[in-house]
N, C-alpha and C. Protein backbone atom coordinates (compact mmCIF):
# COMPACT_ATOMS: atom_id res chain seq x y z
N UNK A 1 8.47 -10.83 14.61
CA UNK A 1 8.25 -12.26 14.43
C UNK A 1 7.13 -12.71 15.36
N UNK A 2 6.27 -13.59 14.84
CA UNK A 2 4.77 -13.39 15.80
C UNK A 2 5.15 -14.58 16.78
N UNK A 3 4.65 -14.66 17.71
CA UNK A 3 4.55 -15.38 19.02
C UNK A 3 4.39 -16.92 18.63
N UNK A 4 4.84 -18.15 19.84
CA UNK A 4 4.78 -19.58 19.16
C UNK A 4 3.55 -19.58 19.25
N UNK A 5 2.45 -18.91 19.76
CA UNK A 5 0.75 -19.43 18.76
C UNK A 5 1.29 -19.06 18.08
N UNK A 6 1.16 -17.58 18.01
CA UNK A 6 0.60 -17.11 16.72
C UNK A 6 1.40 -17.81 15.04
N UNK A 7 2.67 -18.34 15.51
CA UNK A 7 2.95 -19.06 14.58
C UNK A 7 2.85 -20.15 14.12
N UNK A 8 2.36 -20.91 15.19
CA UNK A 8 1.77 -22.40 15.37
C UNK A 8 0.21 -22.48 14.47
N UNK A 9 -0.56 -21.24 14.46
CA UNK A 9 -1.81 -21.02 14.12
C UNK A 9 -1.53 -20.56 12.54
N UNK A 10 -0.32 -19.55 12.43
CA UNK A 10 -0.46 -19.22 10.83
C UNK A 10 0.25 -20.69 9.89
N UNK A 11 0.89 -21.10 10.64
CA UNK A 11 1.49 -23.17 9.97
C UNK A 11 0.46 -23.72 9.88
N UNK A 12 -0.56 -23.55 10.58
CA UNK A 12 -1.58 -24.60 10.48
C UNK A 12 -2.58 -24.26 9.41
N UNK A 13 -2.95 -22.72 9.34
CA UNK A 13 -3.47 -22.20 8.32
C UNK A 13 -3.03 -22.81 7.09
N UNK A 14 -1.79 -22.18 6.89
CA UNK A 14 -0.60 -22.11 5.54
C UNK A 14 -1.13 -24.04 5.05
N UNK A 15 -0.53 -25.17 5.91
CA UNK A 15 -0.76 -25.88 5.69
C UNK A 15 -2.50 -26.40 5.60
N UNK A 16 -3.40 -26.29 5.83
CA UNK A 16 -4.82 -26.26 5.44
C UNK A 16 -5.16 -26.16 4.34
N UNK A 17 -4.62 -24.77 4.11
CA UNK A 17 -5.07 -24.64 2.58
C UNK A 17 -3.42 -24.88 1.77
N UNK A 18 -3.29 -25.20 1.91
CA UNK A 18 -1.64 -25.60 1.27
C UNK A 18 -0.91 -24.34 0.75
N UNK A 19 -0.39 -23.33 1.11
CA UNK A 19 -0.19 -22.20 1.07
C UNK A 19 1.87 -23.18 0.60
N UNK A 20 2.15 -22.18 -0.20
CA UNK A 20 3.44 -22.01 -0.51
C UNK A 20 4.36 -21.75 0.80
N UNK A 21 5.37 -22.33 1.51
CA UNK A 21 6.64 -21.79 2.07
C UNK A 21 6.91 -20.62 2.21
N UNK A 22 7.27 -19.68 0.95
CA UNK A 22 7.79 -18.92 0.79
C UNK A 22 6.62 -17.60 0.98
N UNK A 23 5.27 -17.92 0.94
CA UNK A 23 3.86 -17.44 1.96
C UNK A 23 4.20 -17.41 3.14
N UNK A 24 4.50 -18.47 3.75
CA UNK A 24 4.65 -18.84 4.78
C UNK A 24 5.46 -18.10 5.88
N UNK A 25 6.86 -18.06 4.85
CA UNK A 25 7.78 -17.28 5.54
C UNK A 25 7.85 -16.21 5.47
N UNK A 26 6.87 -15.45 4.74
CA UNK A 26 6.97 -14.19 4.39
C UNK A 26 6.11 -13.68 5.56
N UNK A 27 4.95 -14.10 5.91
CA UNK A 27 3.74 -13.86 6.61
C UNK A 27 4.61 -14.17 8.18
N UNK A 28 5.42 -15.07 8.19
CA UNK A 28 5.70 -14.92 9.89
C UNK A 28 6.70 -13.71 10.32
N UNK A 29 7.52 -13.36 8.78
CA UNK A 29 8.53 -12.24 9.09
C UNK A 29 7.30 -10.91 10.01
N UNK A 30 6.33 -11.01 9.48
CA UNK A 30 5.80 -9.18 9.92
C UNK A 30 5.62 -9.51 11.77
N UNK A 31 5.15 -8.38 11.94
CA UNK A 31 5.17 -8.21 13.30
C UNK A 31 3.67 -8.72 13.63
N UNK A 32 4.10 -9.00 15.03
CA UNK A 32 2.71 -10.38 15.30
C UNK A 32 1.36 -9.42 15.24
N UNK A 33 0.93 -7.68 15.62
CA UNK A 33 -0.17 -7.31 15.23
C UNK A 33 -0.35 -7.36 13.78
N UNK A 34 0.09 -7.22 12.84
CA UNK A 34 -0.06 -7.37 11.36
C UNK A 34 -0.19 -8.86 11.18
N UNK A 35 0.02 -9.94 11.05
CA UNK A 35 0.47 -10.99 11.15
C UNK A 35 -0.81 -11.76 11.82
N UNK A 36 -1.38 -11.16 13.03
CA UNK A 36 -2.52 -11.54 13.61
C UNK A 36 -3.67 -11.04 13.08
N UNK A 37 -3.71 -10.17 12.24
CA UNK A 37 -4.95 -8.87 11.48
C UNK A 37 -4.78 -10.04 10.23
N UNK A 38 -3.87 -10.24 9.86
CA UNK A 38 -4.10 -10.63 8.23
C UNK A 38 -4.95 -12.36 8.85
N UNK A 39 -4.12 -12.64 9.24
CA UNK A 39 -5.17 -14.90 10.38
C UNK A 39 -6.17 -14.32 10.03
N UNK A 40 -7.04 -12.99 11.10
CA UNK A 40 -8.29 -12.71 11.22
C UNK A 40 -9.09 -12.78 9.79
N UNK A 41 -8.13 -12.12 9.04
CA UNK A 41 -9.03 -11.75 8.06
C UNK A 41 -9.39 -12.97 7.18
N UNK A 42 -8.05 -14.07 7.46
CA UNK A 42 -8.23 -15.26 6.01
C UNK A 42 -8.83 -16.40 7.09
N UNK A 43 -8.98 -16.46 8.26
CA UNK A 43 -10.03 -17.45 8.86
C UNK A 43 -11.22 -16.82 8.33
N UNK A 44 -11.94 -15.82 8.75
CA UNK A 44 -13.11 -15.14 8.77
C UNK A 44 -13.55 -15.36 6.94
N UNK A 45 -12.88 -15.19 6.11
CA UNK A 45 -13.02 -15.29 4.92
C UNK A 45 -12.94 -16.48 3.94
N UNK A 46 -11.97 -17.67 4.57
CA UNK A 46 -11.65 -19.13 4.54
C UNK A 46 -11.19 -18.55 3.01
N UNK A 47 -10.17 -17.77 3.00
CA UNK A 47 -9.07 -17.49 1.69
C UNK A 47 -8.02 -18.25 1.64
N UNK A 48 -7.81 -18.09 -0.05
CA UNK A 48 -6.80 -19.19 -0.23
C UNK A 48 -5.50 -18.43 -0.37
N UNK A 49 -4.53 -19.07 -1.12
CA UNK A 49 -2.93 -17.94 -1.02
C UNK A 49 -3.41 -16.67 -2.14
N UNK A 50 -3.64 -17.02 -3.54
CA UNK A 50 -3.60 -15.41 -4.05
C UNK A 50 -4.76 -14.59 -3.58
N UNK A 51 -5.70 -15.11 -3.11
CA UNK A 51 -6.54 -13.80 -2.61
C UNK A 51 -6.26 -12.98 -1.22
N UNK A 52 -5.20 -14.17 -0.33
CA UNK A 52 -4.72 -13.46 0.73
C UNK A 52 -3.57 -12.87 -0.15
N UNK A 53 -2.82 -13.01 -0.76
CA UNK A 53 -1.89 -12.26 -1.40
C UNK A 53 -2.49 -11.27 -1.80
N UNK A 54 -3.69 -11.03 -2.71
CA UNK A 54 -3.97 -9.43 -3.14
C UNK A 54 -4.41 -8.37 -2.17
N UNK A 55 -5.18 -9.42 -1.36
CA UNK A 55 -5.77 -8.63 -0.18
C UNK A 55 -4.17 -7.70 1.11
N UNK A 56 -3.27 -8.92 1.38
CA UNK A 56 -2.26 -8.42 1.72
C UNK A 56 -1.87 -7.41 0.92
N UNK A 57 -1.17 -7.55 -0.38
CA UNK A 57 -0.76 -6.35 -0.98
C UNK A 57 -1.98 -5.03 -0.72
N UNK A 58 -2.45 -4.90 -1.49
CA UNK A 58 -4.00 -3.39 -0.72
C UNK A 58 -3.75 -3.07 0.36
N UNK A 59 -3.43 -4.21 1.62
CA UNK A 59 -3.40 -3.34 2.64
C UNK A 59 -2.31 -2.78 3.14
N UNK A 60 -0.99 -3.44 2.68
CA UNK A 60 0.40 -2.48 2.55
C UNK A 60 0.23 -1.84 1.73
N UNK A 61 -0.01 -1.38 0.45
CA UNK A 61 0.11 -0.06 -0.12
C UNK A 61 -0.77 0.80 0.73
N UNK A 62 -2.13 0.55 1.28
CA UNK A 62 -2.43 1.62 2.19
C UNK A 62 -2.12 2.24 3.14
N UNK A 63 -1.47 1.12 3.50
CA UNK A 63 -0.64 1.31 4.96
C UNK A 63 0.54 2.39 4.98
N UNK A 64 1.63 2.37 3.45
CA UNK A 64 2.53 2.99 3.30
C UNK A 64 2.03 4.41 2.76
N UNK A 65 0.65 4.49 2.36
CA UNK A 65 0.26 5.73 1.94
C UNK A 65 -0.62 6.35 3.00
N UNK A 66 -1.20 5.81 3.81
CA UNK A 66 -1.39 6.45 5.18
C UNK A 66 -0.40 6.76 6.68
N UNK A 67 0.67 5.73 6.35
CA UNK A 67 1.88 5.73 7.37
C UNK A 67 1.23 4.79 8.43
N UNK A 68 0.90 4.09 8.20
CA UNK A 68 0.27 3.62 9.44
C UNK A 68 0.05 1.83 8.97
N UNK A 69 0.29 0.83 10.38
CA UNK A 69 0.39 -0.34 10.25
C UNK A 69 -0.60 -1.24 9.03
N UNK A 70 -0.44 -2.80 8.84
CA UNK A 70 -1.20 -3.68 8.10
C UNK A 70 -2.77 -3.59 9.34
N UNK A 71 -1.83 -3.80 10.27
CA UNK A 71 -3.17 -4.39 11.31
C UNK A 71 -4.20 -3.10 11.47
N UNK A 72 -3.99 -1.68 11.34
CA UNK A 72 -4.28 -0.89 11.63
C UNK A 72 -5.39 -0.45 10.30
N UNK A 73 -4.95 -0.92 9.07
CA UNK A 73 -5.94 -0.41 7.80
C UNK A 73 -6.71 -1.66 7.84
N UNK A 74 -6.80 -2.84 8.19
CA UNK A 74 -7.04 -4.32 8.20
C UNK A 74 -8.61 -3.72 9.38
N UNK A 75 -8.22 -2.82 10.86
CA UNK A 75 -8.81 -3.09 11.90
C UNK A 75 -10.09 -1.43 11.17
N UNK A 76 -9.84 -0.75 10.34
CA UNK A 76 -10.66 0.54 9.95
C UNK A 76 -12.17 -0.38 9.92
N UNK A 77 -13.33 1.01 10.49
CA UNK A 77 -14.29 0.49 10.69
C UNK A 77 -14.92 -0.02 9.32
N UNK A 78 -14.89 0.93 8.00
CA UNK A 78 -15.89 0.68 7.00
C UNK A 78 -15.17 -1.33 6.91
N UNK A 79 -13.42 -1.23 6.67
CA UNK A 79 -13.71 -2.59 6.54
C UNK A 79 -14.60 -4.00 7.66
N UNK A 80 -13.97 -3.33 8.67
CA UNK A 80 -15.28 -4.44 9.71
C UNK A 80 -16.52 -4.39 9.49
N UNK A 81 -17.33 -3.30 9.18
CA UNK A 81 -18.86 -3.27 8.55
C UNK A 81 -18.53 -4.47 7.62
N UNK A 82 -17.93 -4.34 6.65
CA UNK A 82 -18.17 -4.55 5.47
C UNK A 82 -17.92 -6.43 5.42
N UNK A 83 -17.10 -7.01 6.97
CA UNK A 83 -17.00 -8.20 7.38
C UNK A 83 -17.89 -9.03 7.93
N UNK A 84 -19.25 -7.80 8.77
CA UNK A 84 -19.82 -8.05 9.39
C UNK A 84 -21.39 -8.67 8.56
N UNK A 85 -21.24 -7.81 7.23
CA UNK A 85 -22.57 -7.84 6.34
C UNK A 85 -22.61 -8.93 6.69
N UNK A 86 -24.27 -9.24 6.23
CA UNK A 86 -24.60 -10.58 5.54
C UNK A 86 -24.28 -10.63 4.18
N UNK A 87 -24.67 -12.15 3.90
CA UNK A 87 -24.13 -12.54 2.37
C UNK A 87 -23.07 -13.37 2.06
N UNK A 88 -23.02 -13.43 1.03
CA UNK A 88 -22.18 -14.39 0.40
C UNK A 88 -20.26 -14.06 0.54
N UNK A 89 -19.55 -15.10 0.80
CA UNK A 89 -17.98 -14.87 0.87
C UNK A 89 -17.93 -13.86 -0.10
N UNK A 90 -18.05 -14.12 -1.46
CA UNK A 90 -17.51 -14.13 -2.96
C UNK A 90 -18.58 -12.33 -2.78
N UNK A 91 -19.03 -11.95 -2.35
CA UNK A 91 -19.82 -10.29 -1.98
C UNK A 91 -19.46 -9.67 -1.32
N UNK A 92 -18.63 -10.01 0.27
CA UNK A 92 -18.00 -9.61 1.02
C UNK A 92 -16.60 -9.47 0.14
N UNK A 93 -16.03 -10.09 0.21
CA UNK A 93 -14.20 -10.14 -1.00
C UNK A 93 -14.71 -9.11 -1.83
């Protein structure tokens, strides 16, 4: 369960872009490094609920097929290159 930021920060998100409850509550259940990897990724990207939803899903199925955390396939270098490009949101996604 992530820390009172870190949950104070994903409420404020959720509510921003008006994210569903049941988003909401789903995203505070994980553990605060996963939980803090996925913020990173939907500030940095200014995503709404289903694209953080698909993007979430991809990175648990990778996660369960590498054995290894959300925050951990979220933190792999090609994806940070690929955060770092220039260009357009909608090129980066």
């Amino acid at each position: 369960m992530p820390s009172q930021d870190l949950d104070a920060r994903l409420r404020a998100y959720g509510d921003e872009r008006h994210f569903r409850g049941k988003t909401i509550e789903r995203w505070l259940a994980l553990q605060d490094e996963d939980a803090a990897a996925l913020l990173e990724l939907a500030e940095s990207l200014r995503l709404g609920e289903n694209q953080l939803r698909d993007l979430w899903q991809w990175a648990e199925e990778v996660a369960r097929r590498d054995g290894c955390s959300v925050a951990t396939v979220l933190a792999t270098p090609e994806l940070r290159r690929a955060l770092r490009q220039q260009g357009g949101r909608a090129e980066t996604l």
